[in-house]
Protein backbone atom coordinates (compact mmCIF):
# COMPACT_ATOMS: atom_id res chain seq x y z
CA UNK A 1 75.01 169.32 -40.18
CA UNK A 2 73.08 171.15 -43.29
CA UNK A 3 74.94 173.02 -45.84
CA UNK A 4 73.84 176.56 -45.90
CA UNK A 5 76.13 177.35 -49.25
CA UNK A 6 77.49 175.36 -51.73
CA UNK A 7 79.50 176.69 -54.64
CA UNK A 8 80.47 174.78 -57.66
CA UNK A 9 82.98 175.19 -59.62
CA UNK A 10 82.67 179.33 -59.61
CA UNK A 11 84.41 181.39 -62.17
CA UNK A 12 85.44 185.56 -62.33
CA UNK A 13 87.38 187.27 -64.47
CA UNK A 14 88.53 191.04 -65.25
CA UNK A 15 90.06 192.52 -68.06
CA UNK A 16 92.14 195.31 -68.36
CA UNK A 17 93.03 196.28 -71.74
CA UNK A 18 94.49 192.99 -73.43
CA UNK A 19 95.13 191.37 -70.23
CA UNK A 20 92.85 188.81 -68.35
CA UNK A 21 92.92 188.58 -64.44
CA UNK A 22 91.19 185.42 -63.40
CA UNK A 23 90.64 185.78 -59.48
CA UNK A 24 87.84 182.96 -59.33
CA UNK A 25 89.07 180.00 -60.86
CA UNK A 26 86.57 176.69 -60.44
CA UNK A 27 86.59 177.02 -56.99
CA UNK A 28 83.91 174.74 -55.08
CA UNK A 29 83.04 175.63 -51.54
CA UNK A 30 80.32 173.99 -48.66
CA UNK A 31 79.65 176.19 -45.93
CA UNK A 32 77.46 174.29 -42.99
CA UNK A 33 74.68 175.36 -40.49
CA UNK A 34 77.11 177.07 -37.91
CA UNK A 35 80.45 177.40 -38.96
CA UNK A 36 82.87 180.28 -38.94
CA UNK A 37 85.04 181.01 -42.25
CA UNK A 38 87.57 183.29 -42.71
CA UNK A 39 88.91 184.42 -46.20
CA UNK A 40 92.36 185.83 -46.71
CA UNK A 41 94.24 187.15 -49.13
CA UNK A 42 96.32 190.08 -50.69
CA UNK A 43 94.58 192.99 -51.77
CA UNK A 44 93.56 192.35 -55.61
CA UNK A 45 93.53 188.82 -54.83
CA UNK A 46 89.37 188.48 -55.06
CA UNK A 47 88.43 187.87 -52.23
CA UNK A 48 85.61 190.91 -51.50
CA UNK A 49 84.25 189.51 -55.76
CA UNK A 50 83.82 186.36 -54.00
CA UNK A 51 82.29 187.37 -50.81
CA UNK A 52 79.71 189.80 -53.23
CA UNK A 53 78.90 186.60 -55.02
CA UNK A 54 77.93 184.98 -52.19
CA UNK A 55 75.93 187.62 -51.26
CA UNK A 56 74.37 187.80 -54.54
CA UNK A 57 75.19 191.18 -54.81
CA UNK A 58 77.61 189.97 -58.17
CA UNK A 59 77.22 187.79 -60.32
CA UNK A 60 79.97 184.87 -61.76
CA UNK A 61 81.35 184.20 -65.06
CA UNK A 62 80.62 180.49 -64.96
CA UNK A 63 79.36 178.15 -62.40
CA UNK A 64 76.30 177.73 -59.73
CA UNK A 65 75.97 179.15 -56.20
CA UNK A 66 73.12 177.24 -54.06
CA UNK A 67 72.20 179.48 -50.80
CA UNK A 68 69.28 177.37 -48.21
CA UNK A 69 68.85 175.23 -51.25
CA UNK A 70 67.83 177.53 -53.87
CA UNK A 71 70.06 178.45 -57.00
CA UNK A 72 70.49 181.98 -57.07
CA UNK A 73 72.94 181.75 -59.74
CA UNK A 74 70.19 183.08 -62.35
CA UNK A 75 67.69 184.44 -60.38
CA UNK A 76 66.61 187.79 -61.41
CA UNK A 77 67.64 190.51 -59.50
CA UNK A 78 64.67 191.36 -58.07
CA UNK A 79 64.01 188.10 -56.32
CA UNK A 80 67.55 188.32 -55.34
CA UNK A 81 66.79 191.73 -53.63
CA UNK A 82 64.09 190.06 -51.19
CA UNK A 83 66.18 186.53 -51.04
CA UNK A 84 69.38 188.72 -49.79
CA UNK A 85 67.02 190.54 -47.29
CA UNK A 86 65.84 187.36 -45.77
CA UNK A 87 68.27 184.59 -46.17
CA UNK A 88 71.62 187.20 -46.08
CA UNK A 89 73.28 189.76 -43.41
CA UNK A 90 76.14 192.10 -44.27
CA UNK A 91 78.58 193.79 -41.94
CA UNK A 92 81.16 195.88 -43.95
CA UNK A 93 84.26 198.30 -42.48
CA UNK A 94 81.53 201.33 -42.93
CA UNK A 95 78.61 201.31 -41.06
CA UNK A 96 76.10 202.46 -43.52
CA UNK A 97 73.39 203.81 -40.60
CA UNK A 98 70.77 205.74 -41.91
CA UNK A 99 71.51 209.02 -39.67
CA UNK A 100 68.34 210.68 -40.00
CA UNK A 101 66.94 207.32 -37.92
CA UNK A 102 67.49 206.50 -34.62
CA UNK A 103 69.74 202.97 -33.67
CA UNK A 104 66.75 201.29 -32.85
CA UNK A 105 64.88 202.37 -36.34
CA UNK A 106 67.95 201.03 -38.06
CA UNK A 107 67.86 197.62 -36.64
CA UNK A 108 64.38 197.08 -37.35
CA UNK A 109 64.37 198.36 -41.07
CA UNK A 110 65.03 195.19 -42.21
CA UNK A 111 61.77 194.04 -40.60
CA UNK A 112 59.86 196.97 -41.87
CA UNK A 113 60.82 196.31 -45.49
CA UNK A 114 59.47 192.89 -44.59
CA UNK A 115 56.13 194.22 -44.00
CA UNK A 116 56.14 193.88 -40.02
CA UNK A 117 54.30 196.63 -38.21
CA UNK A 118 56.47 199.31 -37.13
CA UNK A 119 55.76 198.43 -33.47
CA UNK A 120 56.32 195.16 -33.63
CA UNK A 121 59.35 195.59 -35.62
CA UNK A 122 60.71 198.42 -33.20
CA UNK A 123 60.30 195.69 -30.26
CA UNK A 124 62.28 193.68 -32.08
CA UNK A 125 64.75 195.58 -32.34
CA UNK A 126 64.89 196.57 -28.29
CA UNK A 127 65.26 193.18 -27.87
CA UNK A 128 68.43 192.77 -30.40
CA UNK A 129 70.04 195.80 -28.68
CA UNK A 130 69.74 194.34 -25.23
CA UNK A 131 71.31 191.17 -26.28
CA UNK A 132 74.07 193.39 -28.30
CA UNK A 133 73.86 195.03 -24.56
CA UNK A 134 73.43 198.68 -26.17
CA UNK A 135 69.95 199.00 -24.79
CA UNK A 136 70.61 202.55 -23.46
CA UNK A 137 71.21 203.69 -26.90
CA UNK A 138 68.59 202.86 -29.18
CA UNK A 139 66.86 206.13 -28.87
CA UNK A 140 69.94 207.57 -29.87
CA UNK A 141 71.17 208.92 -33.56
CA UNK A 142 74.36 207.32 -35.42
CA UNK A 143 76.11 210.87 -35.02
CA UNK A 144 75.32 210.64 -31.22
CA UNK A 145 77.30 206.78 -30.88
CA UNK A 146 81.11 205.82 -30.91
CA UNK A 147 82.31 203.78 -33.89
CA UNK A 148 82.23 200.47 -31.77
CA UNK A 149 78.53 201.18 -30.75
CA UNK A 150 77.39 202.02 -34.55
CA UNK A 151 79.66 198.54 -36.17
CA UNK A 152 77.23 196.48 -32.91
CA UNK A 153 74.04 198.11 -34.57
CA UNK A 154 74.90 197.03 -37.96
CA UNK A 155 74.95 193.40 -36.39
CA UNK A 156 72.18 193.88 -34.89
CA UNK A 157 70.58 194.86 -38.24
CA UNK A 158 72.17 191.93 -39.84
CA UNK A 159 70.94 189.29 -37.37
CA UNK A 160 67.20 191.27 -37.34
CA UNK A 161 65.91 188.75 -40.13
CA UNK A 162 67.27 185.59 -38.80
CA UNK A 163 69.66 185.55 -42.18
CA UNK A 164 71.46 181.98 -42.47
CA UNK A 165 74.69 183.57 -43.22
CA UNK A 166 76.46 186.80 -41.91
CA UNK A 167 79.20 187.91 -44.28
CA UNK A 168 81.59 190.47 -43.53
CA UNK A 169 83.84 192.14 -45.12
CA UNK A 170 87.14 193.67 -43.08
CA UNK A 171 83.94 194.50 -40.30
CA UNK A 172 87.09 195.66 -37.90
CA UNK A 173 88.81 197.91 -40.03
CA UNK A 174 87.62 200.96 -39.06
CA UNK A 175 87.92 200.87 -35.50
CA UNK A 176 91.06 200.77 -33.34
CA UNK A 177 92.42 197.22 -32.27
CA UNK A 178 90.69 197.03 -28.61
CA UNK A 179 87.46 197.83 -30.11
CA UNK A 180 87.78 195.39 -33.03
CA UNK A 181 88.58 193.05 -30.40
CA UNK A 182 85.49 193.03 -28.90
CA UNK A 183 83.76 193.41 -32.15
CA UNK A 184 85.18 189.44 -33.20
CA UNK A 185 84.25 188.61 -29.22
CA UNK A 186 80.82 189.32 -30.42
CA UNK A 187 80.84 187.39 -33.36
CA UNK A 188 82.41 184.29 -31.82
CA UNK A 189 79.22 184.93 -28.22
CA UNK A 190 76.74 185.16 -31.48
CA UNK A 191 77.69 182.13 -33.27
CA UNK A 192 77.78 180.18 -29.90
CA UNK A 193 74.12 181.65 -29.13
CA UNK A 194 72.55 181.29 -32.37
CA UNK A 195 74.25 179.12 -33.97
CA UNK A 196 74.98 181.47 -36.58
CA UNK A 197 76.90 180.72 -39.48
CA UNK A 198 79.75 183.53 -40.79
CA UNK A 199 82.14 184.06 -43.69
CA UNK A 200 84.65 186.89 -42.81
CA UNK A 201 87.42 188.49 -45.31
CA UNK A 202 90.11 190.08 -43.93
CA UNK A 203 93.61 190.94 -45.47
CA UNK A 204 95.01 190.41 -41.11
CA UNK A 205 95.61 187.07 -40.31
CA UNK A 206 95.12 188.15 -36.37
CA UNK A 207 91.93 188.50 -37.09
CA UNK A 208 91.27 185.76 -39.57
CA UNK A 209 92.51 183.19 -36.31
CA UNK A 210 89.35 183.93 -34.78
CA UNK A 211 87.56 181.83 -37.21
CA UNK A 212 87.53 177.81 -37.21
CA UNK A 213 88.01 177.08 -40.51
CA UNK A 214 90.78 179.53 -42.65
CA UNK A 215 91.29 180.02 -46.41
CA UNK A 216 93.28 181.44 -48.39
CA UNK A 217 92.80 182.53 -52.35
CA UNK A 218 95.90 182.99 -54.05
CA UNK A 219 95.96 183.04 -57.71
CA UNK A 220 92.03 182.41 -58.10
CA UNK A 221 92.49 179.38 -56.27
CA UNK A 222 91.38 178.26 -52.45
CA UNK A 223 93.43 176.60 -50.17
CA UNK A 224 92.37 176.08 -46.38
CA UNK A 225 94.98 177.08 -44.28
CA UNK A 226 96.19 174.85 -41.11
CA UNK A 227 95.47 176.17 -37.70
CA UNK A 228 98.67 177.15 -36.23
């Protein structure tokens, strides 16, 4: 199976005054075509630095990140911007829907800052919310939805582009527990359907079980955690 990520011996430090807090320390990772990561750890630990340097969106102190083959370790920020919108989708605890767009415009804006015709791109899009079965709401506004509905458009608007990697960061911590629930059912009918490969942080180790593979990073270092 291909490796969609590999890290290499990845570095990240802060400083606070005098002190030094190392929270990435030579940690190597390989993430292949399909699987389903969770990250844990307590809250300082690092773990939403690393998931932003996998998503490009930071950069480390020392060492190389490869993402579909490429090294995005020193690529210049604005080729990042158009490798994160096609290689990379996001789901976060906030939804982050444009609310003067409908659901449906939201899920396609990925494809229309592609270049596809609005149209095409809005068609798209239908079909995404039918699979994510909230085809009654496209023509809806993000004020108009619950909090469940607008978290299944964001991963809708993450999966748009066909990314190779969904990361999300605590994606259920903003809704109450039944409708998390079936926010994580999604994920694990979407990696089943697609194939799709995810790296999920979460500080709740109920909802880091859902994953196959677990880690942990305590003291800037990763440890993979043994299904219980």
């Amino acid at each position: 199976m291909k490796t969609i990520i590999e890290v290499k011996q990845l570095c990240k430090s802060y400083r606070s005054g005098a002190a030094v807090l190392k929270v990435l320390d030579h940690i190597d990772l390989k993430i292949r075509q399909g699987d389903f990561i969770s990250l844990m750890g307590p809250s300082g630990s690092g773990k939403s630095t690393f998931l932003n340097i996998i998503g490009t969106m930071d950069a480390p102190d020392a060492g190389e990140i490869l993402i579909a083959g490429k090294d995005v370790t020193h690529m210049p920020e604005n080729q990042l911007a158009e490798f994160r919108l096609n290689h990379i989708g996001f789901v976060f605890q906030f939804h982050y829907l444009l609310p003067e767009f409908s659901i449906e415009e939201n899920v396609a804006m990925p494809l229309m800052i592609r270049g596809m015709q609005k149209h095409q791109a809005l068609e798209r899009s239908r079909e995404m919310l039918d699979y994510l079965g909230m085809s009654d709401r496209g023509h809806h506004f993000p004020a108009e939805i619950s909090g469940g509905e607008k978290q299944r458009a964001v991963i809708g608007r993450a999966l748009i582009n066909a990314p190779d990697i969904l990361l999300a960061d605590e994606p259920t911590g903003n809704l109450d527990q039944e409708t998390g629930e079936r926010v994580l059912e999604l994920f694990k009918k979407i990696q089943k359907d697609m194939n799709q490969t995810f790296f999920l942080v979460t500080h709740n180790e109920r909802i880091a079980r859902i994953a196959e593979i677990n880690y942990l990073l305590d003291n800037g270092s990763l440890i993979i955690k043994a299904k219980a």
